[in-house]
Protein backbone atom coordinates (compact mmCIF):
# COMPACT_ATOMS: atom_id res chain seq x y z
CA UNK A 1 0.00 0.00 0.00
CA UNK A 2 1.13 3.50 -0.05
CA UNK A 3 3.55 4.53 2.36
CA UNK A 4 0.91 7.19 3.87
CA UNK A 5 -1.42 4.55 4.98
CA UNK A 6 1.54 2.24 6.28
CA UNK A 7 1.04 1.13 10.06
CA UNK A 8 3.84 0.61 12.50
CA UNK A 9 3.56 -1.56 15.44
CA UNK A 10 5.17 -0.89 18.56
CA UNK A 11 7.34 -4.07 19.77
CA UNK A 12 7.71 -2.60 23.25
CA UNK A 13 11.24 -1.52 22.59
CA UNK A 14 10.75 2.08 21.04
CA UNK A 15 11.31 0.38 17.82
CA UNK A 16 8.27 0.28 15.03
CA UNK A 17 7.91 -2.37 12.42
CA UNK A 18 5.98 -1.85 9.08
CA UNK A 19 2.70 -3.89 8.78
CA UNK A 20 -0.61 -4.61 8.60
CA UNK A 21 -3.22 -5.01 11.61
CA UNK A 22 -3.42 -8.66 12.68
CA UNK A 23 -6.75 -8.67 13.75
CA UNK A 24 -10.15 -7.89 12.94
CA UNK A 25 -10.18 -4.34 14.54
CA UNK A 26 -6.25 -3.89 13.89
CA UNK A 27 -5.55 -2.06 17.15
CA UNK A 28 -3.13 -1.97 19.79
CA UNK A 29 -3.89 -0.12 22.94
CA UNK A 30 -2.12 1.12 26.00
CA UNK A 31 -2.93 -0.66 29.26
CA UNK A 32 -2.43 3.19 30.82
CA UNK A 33 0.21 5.55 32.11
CA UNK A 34 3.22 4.45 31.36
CA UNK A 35 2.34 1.02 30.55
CA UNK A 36 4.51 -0.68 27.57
CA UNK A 37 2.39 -3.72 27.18
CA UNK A 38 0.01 -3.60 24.01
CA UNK A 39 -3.46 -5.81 23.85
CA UNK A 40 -4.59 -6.93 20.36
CA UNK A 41 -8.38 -5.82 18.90
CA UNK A 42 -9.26 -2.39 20.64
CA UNK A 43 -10.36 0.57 19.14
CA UNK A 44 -11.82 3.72 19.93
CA UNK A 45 -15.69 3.10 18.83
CA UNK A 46 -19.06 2.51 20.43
CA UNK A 47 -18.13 -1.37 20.11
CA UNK A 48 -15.11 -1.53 22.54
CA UNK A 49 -15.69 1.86 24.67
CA UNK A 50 -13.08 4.95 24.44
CA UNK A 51 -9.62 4.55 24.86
CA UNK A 52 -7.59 4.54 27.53
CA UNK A 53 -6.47 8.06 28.21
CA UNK A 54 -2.46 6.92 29.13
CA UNK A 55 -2.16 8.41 25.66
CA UNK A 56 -2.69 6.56 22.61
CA UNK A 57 -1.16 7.80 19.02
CA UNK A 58 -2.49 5.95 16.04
CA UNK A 59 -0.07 5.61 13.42
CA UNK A 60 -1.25 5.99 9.25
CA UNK A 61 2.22 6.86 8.61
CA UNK A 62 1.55 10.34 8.25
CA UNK A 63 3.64 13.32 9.94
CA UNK A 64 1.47 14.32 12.58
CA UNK A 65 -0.71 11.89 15.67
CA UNK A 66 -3.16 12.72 17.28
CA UNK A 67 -4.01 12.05 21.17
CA UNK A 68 -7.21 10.11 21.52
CA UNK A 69 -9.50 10.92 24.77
CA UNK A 70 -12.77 10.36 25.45
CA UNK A 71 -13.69 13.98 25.37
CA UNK A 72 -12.25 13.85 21.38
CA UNK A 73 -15.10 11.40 20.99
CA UNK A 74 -17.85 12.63 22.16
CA UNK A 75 -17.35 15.59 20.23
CA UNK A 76 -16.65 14.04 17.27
CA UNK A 77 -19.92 13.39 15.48
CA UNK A 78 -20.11 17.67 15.92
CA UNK A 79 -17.43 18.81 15.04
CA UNK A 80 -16.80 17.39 11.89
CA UNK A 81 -19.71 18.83 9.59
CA UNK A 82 -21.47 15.70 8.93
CA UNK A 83 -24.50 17.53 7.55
CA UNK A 84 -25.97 16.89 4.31
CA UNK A 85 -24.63 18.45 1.18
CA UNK A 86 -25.78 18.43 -2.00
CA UNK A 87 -22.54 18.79 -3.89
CA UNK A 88 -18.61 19.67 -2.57
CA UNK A 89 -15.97 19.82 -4.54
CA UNK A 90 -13.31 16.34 -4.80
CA UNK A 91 -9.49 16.28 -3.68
CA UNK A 92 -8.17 12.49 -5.14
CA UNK A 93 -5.26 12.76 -3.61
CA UNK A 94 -3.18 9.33 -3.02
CA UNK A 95 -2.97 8.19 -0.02
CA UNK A 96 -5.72 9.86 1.20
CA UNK A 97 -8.69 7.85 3.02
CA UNK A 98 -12.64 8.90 2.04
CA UNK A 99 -15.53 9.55 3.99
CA UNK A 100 -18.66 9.45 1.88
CA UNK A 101 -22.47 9.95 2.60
CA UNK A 102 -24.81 9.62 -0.53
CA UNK A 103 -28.62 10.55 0.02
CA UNK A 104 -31.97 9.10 -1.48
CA UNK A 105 -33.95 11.32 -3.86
CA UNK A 106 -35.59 13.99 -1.29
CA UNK A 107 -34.36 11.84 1.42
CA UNK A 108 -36.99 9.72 0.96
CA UNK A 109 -36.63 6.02 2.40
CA UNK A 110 -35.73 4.28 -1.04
CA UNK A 111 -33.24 2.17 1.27
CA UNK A 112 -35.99 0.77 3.84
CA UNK A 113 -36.20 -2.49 2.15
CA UNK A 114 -33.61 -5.45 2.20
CA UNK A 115 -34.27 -5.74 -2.05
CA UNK A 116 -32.89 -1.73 -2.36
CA UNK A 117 -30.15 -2.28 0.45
CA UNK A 118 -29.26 -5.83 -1.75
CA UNK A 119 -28.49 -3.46 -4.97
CA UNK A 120 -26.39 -1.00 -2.93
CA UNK A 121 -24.67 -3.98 -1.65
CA UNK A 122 -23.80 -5.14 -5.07
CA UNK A 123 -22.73 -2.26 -6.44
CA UNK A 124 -20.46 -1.43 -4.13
CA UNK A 125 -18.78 -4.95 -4.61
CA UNK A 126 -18.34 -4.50 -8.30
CA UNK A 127 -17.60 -0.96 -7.89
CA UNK A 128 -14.65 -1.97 -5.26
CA UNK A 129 -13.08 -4.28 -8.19
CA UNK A 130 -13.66 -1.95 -10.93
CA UNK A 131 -12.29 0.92 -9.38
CA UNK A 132 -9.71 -0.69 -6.83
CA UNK A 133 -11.05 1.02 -3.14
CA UNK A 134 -10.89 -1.16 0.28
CA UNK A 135 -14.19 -0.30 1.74
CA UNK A 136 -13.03 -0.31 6.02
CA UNK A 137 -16.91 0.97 7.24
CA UNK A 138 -20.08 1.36 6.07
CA UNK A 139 -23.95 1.71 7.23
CA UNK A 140 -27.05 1.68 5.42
CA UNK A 141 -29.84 3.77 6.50
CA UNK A 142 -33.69 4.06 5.26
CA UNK A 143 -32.71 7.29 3.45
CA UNK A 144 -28.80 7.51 2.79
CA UNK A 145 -25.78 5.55 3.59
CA UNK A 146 -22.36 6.36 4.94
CA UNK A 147 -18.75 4.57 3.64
CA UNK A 148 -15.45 5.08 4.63
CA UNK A 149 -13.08 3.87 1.60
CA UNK A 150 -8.98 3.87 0.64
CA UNK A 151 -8.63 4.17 -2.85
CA UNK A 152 -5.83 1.85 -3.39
CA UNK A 153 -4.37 3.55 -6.63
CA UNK A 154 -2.56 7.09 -6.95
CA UNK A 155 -4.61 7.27 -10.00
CA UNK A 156 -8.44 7.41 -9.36
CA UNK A 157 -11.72 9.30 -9.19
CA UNK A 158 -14.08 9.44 -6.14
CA UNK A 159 -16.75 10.80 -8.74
CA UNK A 160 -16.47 7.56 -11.29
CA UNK A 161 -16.44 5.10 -7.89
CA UNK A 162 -19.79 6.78 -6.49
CA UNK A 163 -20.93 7.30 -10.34
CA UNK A 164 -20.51 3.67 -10.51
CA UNK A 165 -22.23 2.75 -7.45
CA UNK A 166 -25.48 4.97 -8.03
CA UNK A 167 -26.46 4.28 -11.50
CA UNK A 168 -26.26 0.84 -10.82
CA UNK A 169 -28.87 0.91 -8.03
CA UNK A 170 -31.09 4.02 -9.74
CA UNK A 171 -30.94 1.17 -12.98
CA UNK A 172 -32.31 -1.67 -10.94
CA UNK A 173 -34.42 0.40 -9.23
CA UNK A 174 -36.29 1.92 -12.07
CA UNK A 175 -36.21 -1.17 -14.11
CA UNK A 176 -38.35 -2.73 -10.98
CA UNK A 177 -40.79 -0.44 -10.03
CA UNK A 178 -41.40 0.01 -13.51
CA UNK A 179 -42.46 -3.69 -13.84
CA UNK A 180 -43.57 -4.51 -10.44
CA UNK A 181 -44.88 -1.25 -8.52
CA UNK A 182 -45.58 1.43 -11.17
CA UNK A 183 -47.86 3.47 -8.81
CA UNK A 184 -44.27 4.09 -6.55
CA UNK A 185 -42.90 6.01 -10.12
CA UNK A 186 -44.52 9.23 -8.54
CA UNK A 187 -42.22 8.99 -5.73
CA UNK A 188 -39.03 8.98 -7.89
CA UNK A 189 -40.17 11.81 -9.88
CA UNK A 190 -37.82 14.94 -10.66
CA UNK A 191 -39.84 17.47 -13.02
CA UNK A 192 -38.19 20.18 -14.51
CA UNK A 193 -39.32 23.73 -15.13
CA UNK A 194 -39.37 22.87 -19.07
CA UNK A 195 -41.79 19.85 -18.41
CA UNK A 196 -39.14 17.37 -18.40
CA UNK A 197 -39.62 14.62 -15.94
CA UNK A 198 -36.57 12.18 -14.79
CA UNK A 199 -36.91 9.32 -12.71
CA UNK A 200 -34.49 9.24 -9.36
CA UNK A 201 -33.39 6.81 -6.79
CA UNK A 202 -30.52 9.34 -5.94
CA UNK A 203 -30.00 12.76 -4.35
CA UNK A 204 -29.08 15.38 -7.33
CA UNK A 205 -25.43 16.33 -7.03
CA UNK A 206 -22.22 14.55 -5.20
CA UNK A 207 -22.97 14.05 -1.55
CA UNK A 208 -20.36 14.30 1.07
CA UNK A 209 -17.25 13.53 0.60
CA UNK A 210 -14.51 14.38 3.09
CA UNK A 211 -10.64 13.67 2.77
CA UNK A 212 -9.30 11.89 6.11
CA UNK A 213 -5.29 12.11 6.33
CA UNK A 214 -4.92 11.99 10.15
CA UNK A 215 -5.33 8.16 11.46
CA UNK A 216 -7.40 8.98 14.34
CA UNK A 217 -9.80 10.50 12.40
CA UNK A 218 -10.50 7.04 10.55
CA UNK A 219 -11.47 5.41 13.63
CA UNK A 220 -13.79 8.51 14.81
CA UNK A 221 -15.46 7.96 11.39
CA UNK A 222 -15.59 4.31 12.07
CA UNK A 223 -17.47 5.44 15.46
CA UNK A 224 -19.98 7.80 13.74
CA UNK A 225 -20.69 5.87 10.99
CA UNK A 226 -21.95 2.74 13.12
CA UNK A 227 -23.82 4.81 15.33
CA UNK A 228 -26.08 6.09 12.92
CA UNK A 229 -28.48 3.70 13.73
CA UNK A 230 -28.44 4.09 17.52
CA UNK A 231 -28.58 8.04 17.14
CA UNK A 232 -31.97 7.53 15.08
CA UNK A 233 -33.76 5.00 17.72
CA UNK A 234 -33.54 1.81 15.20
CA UNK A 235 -31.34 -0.53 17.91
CA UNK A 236 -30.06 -0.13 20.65
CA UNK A 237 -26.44 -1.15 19.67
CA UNK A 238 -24.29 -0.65 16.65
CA UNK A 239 -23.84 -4.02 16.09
CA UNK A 240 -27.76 -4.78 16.17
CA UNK A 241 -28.14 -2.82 13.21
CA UNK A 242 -27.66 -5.29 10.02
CA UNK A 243 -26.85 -3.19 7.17
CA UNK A 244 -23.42 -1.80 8.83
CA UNK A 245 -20.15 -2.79 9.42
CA UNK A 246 -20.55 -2.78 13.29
CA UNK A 247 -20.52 -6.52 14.08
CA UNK A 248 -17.89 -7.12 11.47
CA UNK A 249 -15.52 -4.92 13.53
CA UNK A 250 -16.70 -6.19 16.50
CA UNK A 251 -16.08 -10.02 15.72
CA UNK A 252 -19.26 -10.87 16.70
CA UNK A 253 -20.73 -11.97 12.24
CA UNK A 254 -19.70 -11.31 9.04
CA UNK A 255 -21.95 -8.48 7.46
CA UNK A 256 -23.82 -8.40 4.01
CA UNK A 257 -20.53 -6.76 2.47
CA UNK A 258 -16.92 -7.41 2.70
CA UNK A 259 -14.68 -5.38 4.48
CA UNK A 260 -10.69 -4.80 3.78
CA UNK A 261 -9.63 -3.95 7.11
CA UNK A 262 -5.89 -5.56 6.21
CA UNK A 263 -5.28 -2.18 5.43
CA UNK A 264 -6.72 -0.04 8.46
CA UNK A 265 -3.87 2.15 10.35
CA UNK A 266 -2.84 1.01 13.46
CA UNK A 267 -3.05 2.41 17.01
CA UNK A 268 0.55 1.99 18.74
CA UNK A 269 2.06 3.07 22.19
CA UNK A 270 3.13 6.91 22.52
């Protein structure tokens, strides 16, 4: 992978060694002040509680850390701007890590049934191989969804990847309400002032999309991503929800899409 994603693992000796995380959640954590001993699969979300505040620097190989707290976490979610927006302009930089939230046509709940969450699922799969992006998080709601991906080429386009993704679904979409709910057409209607009418799944314009550099950012958008659910009353725990990554990175099941979370950044001792 690119040397600005690279992890480095602590081997209790102030030495670092190149690599990727062993386990599901990738993480080593400080046992607390002054402690040199690292446990395996902690990381700062909802799942496994906040870190321990002996002071924690996650490592993406980048030249600044961050300290993780518990008070950086709870004011994550914000701080960070996570409000819808129509359109925002793209940086494809390499190396660089992608938050993404796409909404349903007037945020309507296109995304409420497991058929319309299937398609999204599928088209993110082919889109993943056809555009070469490890997807790390992700969550599904009635109305938009939220992914966190790593381009894994210098040379790529978050614009083709979510162009990719969304026609696919608005295709399969149309094509079946078309045959087998006509009467929901109404719904997906977009008519123009010229009396033009186009049929949408989608949200007009790009979305969110924000550019994460700093490592312990990743794992805050981890956090907020898989609380979604819990934030709008659907469960009670991240990892009841099924259309998210939140049980994947907890070990508990496999989700309805892969994750590549060989390539996550690592948390090491300060």
């Amino acid at each position: 992978m690119p040397t600005a994603l690279r992890g480095h693992v602590s081997n209790g000796h102030g030495e670092a060694r190149p690599g990727a995380m062993p386990t599901a959640l990738r993480g080593h954590v400080s046992n607390g002040p002054g402690s040199t001993e690292a446990r395996r699969g902690a990381m700062p979300t909802a799942l496994r509680g906040h870190v321990s505040t002996g002071g924690i620097r996650i490592c993406l190989g980048c030249p600044r850390s961050a300290e993780v707290n518990s008070a950086d976490l709870r004011s994550y979610p914000a701080s960070t701007g996570m409000q819808h927006r129509k359109s925002c302009k793209r940086y494809n930089e390499p190396g660089h890590a992608h938050a993404l939230t796409f909404s349903c046509f007037q945020r309507q709940p296109f995304l409420s049934k497991d058929r319309s969450r299937g398609w999204l699922i599928e088209a993110l799969d082919r889109a993943r191989e056809k555009h070469r992006f490890h997807i790390w998080a992700y969550v599904i709601m009635p109305e938009h969804s939220h992914l966190l991906i790593w381009p894994t080429q210098p040379d790529y386009s978050i614009s083709d990847i979510l162009n990719s993704v969304k026609q696919s679904v608005s295709k399969r979409a149309l094509v079946f309400v078309q045959r087998e709910a006509p009467e929901f057409l109404v719904k997906m209607e977009d008519r123009q002032p010229n009396g033009s009418v186009h049929y949408r799944f989608w949200q007009r314009g790009g979305g969110y999309d924000r550019n994460i550099v700093e490592p312990s950012t990743v794992f805050f958008q981890i956090e907020y991503i898989h609380n979604n659910p819990v934030r709008r009353g659907l469960c009670q725990l991240p990892t009841d929800w099924r259309w998210s990554s939140a049980a994947d990175h907890a070990g508990i099941r496999e989700g309805p899409l892969r994750l590549d979370l060989e390539s996550l950044p690592l948390i090491i001792d300060s």
